[in-house]
PDB file of N, CA and C in Angstrom:
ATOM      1  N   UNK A   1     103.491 100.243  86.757  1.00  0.00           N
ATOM      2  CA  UNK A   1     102.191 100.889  86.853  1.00  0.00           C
ATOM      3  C   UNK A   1     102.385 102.401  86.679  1.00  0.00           C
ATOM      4  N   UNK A   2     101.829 103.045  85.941  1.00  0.00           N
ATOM      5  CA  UNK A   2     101.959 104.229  85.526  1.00  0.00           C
ATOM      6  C   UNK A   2     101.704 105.710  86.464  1.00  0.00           C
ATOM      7  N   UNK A   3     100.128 105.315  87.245  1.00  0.00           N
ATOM      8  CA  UNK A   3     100.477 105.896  88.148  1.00  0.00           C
ATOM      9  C   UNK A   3     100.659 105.366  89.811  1.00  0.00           C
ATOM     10  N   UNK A   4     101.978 104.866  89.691  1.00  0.00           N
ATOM     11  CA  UNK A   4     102.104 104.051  91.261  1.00  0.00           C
ATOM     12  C   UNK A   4     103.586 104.861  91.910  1.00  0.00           C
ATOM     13  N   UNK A   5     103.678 105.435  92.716  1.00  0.00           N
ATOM     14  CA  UNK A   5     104.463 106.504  92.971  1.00  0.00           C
ATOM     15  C   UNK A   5     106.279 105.446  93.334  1.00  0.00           C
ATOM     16  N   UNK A   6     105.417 104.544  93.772  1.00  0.00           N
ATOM     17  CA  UNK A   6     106.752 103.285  94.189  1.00  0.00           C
ATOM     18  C   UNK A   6     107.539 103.402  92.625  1.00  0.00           C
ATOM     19  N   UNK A   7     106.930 103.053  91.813  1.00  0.00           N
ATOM     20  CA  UNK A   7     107.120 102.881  90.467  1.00  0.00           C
ATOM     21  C   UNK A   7     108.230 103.925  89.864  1.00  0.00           C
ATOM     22  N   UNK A   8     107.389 104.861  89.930  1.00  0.00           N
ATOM     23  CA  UNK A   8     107.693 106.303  89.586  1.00  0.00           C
ATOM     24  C   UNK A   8     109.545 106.590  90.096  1.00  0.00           C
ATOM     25  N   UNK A   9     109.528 106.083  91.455  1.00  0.00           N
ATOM     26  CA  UNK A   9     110.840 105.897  92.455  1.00  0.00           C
ATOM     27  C   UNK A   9     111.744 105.853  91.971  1.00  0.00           C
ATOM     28  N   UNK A  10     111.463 104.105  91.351  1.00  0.00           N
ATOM     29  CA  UNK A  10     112.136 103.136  90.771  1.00  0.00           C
ATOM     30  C   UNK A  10     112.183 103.275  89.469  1.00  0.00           C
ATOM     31  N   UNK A  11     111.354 103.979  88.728  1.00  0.00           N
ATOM     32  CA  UNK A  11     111.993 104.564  87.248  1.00  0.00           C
ATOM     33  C   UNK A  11     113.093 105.585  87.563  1.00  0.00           C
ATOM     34  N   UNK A  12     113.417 106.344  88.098  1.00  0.00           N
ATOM     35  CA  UNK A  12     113.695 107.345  88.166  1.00  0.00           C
ATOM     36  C   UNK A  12     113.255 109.223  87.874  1.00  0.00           C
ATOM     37  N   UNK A  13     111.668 108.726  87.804  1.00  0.00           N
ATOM     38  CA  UNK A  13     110.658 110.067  87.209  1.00  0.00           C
ATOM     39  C   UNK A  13     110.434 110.764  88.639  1.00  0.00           C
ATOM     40  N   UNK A  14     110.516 110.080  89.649  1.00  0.00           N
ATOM     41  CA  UNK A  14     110.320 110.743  91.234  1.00  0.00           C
ATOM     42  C   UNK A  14     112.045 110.738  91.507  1.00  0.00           C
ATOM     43  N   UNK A  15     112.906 111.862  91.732  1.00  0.00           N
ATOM     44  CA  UNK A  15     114.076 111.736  92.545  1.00  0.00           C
ATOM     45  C   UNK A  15     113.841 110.691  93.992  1.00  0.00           C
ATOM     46  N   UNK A  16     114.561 110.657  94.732  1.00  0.00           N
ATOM     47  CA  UNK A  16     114.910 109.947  96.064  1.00  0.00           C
ATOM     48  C   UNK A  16     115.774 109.876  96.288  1.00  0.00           C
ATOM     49  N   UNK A  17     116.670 110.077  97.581  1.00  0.00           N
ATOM     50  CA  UNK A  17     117.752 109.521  97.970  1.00  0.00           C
ATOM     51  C   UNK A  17     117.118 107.794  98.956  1.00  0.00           C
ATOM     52  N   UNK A  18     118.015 107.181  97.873  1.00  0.00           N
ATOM     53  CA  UNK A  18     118.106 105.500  98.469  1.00  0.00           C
ATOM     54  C   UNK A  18     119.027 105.503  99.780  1.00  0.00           C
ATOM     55  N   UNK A  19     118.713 104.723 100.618  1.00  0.00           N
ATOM     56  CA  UNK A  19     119.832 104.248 101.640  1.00  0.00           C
ATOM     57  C   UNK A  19     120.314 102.671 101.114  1.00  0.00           C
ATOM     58  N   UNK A  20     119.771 102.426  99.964  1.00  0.00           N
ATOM     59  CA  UNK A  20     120.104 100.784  99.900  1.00  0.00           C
ATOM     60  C   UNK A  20     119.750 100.568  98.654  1.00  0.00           C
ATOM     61  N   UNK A  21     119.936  99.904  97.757  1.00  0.00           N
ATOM     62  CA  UNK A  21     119.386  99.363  96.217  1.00  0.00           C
ATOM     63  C   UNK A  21     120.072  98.108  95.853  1.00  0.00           C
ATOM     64  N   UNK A  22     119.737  97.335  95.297  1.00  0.00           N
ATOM     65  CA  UNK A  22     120.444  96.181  94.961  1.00  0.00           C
ATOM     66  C   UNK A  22     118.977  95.338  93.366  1.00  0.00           C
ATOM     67  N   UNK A  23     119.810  94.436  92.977  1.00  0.00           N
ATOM     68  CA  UNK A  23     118.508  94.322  91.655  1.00  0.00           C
ATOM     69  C   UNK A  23     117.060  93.993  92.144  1.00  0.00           C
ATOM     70  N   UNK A  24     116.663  93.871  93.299  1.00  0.00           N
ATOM     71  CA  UNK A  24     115.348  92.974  93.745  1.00  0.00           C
ATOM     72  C   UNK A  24     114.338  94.496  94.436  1.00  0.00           C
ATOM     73  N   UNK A  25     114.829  95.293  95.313  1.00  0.00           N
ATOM     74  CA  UNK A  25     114.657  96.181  96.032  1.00  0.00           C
ATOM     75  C   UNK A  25     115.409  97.268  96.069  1.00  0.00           C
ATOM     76  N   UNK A  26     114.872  98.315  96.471  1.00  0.00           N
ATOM     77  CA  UNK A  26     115.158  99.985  96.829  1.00  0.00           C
ATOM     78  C   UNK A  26     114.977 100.141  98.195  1.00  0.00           C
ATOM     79  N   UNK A  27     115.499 101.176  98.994  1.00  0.00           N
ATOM     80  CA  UNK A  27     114.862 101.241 100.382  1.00  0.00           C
ATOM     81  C   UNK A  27     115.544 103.171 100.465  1.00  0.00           C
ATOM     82  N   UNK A  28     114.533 103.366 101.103  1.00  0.00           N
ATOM     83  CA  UNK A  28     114.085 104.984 101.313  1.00  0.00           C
ATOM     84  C   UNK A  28     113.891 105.181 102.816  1.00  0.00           C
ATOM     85  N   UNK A  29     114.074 106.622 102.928  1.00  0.00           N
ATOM     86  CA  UNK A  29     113.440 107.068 104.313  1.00  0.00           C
ATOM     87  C   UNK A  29     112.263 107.628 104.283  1.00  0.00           C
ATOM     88  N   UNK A  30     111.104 107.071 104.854  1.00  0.00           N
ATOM     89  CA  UNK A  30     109.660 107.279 104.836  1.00  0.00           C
ATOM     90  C   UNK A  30     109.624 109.032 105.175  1.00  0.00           C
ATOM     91  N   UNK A  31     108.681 109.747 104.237  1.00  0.00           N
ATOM     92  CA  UNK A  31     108.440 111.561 104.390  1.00  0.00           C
ATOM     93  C   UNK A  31     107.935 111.770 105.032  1.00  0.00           C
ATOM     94  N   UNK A  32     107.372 110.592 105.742  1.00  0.00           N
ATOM     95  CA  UNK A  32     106.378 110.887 107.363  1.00  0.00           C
ATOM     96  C   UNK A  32     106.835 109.828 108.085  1.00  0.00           C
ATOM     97  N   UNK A  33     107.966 110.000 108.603  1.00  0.00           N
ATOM     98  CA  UNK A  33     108.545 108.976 109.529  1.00  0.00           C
ATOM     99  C   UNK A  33     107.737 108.909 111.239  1.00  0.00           C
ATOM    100  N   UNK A  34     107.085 107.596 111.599  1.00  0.00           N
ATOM    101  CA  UNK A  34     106.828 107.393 112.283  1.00  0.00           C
ATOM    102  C   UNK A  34     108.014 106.852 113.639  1.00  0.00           C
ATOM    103  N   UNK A  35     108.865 107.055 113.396  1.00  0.00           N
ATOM    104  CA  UNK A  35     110.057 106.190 114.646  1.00  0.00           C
ATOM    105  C   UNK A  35     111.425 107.279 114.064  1.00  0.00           C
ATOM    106  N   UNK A  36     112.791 107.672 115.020  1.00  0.00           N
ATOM    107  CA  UNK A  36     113.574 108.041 114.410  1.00  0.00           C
ATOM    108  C   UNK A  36     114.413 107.232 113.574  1.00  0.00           C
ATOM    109  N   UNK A  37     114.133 106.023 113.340  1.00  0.00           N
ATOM    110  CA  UNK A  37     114.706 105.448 111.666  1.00  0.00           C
ATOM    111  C   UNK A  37     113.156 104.768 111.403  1.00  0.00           C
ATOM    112  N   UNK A  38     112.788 105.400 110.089  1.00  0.00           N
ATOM    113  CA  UNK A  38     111.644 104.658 109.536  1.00  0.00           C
ATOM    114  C   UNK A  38     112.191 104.902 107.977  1.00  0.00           C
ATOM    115  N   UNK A  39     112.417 103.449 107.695  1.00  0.00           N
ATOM    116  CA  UNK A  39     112.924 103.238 106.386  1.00  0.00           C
ATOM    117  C   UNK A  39     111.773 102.629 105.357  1.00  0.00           C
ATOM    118  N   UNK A  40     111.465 102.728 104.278  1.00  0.00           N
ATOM    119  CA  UNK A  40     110.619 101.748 103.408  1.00  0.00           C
ATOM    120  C   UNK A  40     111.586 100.866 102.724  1.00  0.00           C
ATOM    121  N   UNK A  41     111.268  99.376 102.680  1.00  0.00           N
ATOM    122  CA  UNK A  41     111.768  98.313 101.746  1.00  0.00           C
ATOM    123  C   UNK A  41     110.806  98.110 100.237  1.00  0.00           C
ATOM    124  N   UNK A  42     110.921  98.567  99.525  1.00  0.00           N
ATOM    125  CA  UNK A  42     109.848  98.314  98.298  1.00  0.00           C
ATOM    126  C   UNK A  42     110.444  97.299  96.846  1.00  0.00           C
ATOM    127  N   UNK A  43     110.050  96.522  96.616  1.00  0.00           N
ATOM    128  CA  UNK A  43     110.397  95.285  95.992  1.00  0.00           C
ATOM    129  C   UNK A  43     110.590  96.109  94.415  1.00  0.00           C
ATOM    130  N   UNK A  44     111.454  96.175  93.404  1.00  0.00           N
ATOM    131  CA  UNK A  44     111.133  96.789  91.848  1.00  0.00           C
ATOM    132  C   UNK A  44     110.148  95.689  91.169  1.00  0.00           C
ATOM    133  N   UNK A  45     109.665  94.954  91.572  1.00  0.00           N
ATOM    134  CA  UNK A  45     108.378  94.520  90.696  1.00  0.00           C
ATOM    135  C   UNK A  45     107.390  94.819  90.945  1.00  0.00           C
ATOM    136  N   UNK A  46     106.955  95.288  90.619  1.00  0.00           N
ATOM    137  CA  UNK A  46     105.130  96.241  91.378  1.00  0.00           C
ATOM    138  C   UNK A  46     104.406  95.169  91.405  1.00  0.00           C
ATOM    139  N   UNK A  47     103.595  94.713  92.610  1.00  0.00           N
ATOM    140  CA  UNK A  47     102.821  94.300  93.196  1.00  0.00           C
ATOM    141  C   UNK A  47     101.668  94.916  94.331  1.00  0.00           C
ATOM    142  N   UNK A  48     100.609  94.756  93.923  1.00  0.00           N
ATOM    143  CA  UNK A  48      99.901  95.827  94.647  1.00  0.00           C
ATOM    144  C   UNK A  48      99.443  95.851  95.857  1.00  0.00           C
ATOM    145  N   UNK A  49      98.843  94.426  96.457  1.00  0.00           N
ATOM    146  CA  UNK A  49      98.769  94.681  97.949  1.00  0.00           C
ATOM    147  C   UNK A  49      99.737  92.708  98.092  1.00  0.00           C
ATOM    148  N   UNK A  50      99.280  92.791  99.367  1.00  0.00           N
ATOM    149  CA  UNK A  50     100.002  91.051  99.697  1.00  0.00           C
ATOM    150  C   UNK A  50      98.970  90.105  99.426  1.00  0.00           C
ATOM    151  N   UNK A  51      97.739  90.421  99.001  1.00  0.00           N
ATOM    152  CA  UNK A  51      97.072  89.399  98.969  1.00  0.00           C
ATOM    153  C   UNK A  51      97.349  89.202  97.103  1.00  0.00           C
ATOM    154  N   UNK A  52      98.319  90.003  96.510  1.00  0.00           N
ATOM    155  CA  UNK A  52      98.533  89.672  95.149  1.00  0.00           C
ATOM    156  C   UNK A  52      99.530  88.704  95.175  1.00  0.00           C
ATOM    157  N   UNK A  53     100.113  88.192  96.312  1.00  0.00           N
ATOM    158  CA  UNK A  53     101.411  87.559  96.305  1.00  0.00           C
ATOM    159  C   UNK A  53     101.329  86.196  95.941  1.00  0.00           C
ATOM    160  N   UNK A  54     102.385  85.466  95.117  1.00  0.00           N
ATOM    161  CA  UNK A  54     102.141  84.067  94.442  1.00  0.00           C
ATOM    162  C   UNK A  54     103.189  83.321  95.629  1.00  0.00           C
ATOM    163  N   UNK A  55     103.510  82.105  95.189  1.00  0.00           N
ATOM    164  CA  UNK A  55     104.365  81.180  95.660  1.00  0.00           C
ATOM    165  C   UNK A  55     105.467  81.925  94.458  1.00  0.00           C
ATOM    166  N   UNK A  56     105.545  82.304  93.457  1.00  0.00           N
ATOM    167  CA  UNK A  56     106.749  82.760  92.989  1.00  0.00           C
ATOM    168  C   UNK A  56     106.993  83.902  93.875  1.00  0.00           C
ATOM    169  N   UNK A  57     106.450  84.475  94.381  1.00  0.00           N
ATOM    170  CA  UNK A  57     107.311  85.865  94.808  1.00  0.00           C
ATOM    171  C   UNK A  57     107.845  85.441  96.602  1.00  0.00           C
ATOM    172  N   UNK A  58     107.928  84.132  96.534  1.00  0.00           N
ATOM    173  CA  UNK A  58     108.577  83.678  98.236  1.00  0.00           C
ATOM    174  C   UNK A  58     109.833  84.453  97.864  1.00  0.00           C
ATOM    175  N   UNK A  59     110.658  84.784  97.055  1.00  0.00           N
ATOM    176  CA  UNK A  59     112.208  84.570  97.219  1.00  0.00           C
ATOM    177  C   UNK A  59     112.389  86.400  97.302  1.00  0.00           C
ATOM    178  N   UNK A  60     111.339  87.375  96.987  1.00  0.00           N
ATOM    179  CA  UNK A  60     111.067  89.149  97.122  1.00  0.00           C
ATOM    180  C   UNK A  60     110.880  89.109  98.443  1.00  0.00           C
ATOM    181  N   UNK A  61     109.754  88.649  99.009  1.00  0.00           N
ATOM    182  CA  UNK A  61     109.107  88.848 100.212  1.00  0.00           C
ATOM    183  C   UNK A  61     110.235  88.638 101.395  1.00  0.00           C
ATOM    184  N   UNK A  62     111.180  87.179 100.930  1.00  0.00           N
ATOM    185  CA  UNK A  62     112.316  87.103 101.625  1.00  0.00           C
ATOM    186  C   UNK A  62     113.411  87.807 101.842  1.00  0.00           C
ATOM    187  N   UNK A  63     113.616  88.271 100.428  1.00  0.00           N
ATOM    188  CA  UNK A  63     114.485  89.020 100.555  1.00  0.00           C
ATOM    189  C   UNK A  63     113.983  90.575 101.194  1.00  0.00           C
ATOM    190  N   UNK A  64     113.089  90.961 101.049  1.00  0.00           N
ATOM    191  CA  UNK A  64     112.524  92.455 101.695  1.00  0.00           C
ATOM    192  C   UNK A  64     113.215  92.141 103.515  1.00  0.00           C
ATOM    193  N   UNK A  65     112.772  91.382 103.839  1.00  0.00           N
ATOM    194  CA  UNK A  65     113.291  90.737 105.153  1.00  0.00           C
ATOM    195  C   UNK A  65     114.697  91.131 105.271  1.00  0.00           C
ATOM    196  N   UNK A  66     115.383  90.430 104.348  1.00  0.00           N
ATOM    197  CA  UNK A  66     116.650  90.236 104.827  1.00  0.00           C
ATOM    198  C   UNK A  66     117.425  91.780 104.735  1.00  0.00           C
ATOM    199  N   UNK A  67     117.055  92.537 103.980  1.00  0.00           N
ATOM    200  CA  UNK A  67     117.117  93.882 104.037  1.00  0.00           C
ATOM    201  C   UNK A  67     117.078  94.564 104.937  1.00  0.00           C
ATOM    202  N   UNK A  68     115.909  94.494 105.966  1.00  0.00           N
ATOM    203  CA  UNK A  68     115.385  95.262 106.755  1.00  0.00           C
ATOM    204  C   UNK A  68     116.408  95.123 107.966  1.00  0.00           C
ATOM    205  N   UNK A  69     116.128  93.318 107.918  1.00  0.00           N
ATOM    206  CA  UNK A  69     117.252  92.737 109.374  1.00  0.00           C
ATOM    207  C   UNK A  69     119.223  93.223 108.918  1.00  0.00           C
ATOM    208  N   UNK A  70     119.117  93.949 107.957  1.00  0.00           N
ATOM    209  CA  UNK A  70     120.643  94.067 107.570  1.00  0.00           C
ATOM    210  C   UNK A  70     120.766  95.503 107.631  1.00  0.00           C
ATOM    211  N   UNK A  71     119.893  96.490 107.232  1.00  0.00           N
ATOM    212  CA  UNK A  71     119.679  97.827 107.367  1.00  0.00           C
ATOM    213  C   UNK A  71     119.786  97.562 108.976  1.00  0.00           C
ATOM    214  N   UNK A  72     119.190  97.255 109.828  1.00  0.00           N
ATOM    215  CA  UNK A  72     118.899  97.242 111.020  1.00  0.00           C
ATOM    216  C   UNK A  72     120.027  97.202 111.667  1.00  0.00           C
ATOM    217  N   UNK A  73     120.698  95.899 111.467  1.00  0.00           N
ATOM    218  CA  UNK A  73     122.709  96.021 111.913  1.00  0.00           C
ATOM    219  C   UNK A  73     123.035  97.156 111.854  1.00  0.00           C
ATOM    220  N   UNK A  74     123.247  97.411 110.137  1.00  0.00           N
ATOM    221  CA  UNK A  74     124.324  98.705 109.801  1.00  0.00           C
ATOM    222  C   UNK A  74     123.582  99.559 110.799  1.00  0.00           C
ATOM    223  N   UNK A  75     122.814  99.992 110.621  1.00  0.00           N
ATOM    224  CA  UNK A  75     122.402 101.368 111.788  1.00  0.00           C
ATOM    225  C   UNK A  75     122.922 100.738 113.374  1.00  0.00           C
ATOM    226  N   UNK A  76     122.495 100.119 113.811  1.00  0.00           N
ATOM    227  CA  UNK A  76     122.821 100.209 115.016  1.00  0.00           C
ATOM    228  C   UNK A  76     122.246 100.120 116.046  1.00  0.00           C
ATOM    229  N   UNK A  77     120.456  99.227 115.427  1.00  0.00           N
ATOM    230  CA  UNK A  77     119.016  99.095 115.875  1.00  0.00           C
ATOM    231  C   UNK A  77     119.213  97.522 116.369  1.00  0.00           C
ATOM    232  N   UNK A  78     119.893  96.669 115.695  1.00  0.00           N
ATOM    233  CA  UNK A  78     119.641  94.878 116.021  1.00  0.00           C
ATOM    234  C   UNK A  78     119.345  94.707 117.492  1.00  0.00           C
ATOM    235  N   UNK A  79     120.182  95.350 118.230  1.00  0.00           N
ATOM    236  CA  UNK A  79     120.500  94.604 119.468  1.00  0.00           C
ATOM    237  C   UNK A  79     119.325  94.852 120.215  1.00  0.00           C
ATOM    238  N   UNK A  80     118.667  96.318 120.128  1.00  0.00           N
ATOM    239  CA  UNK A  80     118.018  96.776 120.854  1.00  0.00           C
ATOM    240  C   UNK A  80     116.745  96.496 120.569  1.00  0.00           C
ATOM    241  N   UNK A  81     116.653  96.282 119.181  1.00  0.00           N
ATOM    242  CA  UNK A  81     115.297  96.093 119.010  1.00  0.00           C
ATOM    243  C   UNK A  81     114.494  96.988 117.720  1.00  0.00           C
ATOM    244  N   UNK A  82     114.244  96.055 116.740  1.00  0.00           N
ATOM    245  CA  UNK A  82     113.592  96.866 116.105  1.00  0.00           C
ATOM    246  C   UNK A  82     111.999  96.653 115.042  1.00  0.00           C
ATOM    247  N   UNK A  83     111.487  97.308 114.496  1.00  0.00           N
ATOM    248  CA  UNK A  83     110.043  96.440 113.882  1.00  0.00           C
ATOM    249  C   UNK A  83     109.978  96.496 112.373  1.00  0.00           C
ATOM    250  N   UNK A  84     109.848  95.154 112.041  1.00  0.00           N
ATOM    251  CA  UNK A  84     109.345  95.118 110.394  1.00  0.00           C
ATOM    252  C   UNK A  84     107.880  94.963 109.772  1.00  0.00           C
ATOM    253  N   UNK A  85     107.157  96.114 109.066  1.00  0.00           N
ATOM    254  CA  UNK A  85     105.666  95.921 109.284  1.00  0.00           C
ATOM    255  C   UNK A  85     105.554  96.271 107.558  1.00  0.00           C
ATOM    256  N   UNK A  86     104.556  94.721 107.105  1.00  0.00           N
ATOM    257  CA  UNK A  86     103.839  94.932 105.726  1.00  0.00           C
ATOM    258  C   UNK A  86     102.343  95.463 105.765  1.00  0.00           C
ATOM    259  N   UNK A  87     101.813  96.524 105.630  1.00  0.00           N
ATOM    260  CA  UNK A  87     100.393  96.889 105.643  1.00  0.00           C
ATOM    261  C   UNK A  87      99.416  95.947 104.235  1.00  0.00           C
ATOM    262  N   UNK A  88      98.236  95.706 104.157  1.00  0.00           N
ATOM    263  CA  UNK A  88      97.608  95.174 103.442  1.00  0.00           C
ATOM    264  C   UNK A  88      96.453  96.048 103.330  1.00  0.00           C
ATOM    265  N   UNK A  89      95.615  96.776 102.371  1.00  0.00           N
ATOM    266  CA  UNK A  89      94.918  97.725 102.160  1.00  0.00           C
ATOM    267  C   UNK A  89      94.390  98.404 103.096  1.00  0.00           C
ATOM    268  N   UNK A  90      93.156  99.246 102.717  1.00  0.00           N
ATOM    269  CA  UNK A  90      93.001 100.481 102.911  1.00  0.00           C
ATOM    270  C   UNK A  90      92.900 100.474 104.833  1.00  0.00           C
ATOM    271  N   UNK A  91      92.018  99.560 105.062  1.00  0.00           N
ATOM    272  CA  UNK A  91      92.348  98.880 106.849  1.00  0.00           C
ATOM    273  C   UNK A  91      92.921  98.491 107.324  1.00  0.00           C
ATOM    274  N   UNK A  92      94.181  98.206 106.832  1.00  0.00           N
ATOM    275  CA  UNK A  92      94.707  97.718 107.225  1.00  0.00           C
ATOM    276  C   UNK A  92      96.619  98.733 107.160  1.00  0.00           C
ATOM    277  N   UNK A  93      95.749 100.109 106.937  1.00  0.00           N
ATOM    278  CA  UNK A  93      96.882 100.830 106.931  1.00  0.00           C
ATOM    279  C   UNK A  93      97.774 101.141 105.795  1.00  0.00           C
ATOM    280  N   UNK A  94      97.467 100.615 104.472  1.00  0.00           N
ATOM    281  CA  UNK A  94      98.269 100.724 103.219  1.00  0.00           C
ATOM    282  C   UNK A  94      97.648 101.485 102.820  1.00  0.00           C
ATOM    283  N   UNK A  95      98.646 102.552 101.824  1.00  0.00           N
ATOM    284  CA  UNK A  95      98.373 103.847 101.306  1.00  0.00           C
ATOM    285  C   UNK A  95      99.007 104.126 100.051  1.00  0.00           C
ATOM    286  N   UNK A  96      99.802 103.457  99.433  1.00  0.00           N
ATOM    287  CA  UNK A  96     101.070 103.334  98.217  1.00  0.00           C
ATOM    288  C   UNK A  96     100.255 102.127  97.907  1.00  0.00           C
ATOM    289  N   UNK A  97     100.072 101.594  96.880  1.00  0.00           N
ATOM    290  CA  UNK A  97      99.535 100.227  96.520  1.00  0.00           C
ATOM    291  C   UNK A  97     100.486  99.510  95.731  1.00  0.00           C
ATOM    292  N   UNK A  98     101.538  99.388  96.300  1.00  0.00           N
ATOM    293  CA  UNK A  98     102.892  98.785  96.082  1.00  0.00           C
ATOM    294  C   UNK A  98     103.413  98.092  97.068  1.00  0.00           C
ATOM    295  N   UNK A  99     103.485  96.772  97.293  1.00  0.00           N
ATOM    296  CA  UNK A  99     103.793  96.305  98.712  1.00  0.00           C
ATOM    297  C   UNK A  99     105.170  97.202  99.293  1.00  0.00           C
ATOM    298  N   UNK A 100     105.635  97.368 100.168  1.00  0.00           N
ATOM    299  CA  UNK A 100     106.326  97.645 100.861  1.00  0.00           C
ATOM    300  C   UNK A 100     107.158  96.867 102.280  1.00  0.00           C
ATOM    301  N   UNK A 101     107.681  96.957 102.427  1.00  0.00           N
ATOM    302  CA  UNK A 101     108.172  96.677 103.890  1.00  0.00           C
ATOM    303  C   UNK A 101     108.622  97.623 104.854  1.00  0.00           C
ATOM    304  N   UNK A 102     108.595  98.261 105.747  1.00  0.00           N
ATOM    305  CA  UNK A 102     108.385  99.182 106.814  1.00  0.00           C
ATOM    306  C   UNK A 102     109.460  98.448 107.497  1.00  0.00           C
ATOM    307  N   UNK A 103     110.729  99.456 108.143  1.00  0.00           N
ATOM    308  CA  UNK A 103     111.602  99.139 109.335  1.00  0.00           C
ATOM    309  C   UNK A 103     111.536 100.409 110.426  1.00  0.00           C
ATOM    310  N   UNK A 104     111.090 100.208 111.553  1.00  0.00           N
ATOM    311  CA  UNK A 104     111.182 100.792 112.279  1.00  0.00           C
ATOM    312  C   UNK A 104     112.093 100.739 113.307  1.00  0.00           C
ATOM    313  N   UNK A 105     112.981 102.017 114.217  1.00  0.00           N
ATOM    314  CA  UNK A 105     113.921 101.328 114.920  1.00  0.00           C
ATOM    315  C   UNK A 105     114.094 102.850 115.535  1.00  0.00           C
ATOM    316  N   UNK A 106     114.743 102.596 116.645  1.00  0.00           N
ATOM    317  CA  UNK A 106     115.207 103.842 117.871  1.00  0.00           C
ATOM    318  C   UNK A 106     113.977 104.300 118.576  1.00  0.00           C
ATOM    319  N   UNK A 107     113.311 103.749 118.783  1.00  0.00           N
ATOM    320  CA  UNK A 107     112.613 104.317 120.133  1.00  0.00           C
ATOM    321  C   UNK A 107     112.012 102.618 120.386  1.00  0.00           C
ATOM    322  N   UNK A 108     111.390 102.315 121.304  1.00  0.00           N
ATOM    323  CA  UNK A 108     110.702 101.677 122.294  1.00  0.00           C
ATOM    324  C   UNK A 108     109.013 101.173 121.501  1.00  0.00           C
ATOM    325  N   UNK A 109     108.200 100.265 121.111  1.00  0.00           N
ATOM    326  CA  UNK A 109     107.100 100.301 120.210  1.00  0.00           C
ATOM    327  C   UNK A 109     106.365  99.586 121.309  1.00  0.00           C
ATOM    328  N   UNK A 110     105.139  99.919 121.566  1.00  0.00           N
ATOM    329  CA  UNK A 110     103.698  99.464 122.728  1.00  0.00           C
ATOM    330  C   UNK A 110     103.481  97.823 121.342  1.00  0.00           C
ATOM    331  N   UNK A 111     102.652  97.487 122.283  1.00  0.00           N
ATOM    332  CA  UNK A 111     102.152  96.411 121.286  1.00  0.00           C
ATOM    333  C   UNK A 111     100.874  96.374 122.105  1.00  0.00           C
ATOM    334  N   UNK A 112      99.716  96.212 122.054  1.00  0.00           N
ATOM    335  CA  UNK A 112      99.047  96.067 120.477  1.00  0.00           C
ATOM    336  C   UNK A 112      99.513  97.392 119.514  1.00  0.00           C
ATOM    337  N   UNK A 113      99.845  97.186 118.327  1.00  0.00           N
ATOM    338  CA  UNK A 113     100.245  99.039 117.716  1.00  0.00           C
ATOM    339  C   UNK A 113      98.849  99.216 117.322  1.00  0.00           C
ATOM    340  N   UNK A 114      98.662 100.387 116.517  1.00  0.00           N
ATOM    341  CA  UNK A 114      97.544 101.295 116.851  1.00  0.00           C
ATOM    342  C   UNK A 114      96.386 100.860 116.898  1.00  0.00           C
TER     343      UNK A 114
END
């Protein structure tokens, strides 16, 4: 998508430093970090919110997961506790119209969140 900033990432037309890349996904440190590790998981096939998601894309969505729960080890968040959050449009908190996956970790999270 031409103008989708995820995109942009993952061309290489936006710099970033990655903490993670592999052929399915990229993962970044969010520029408005909400937690002291707030990482983004973003899939390289642009997809725009989750309600675009097929039965083909079970094996992205999974893998965004397995990322997050593996980022989460290496840091040093598993034991203690940490949160994986997909937003779905504009109410639901999405702002990039690129699915994403959200890891949050090192501090303590209330539930209900906001």
């Amino acid at each position: 998508m031409a103008n989708c900033l995820f995109c942009k990432i993952i061309d290489g037309e936006i710099p970033a430093t990655l903490v993670y890349e592999d052929d399915t996904v990229i993962a970044l440190n969010d520029i408005n970090p909400q937690a002291p590790t707030h990482i983004l998981i973003v899939p390289r096939q642009h997809i725009d919110t989750l309600n675009h998601l097929t039965e083909a894309d079970t094996f992205i969505v999974g893998h965004m997961v397995q990322v997050g729960q593996k980022l989460a080890n290496q840091l040093g968040h598993a034991a203690k506790g940490y949160r994986l959050v997909m937003n779905c449009n504009a109410d639901g908190g999405q702002t990039v119209f690129h699915i994403h996956l959200h890891l949050f970790a090192g501090r303590q999270f209330a539930w209900p969140p906001g």
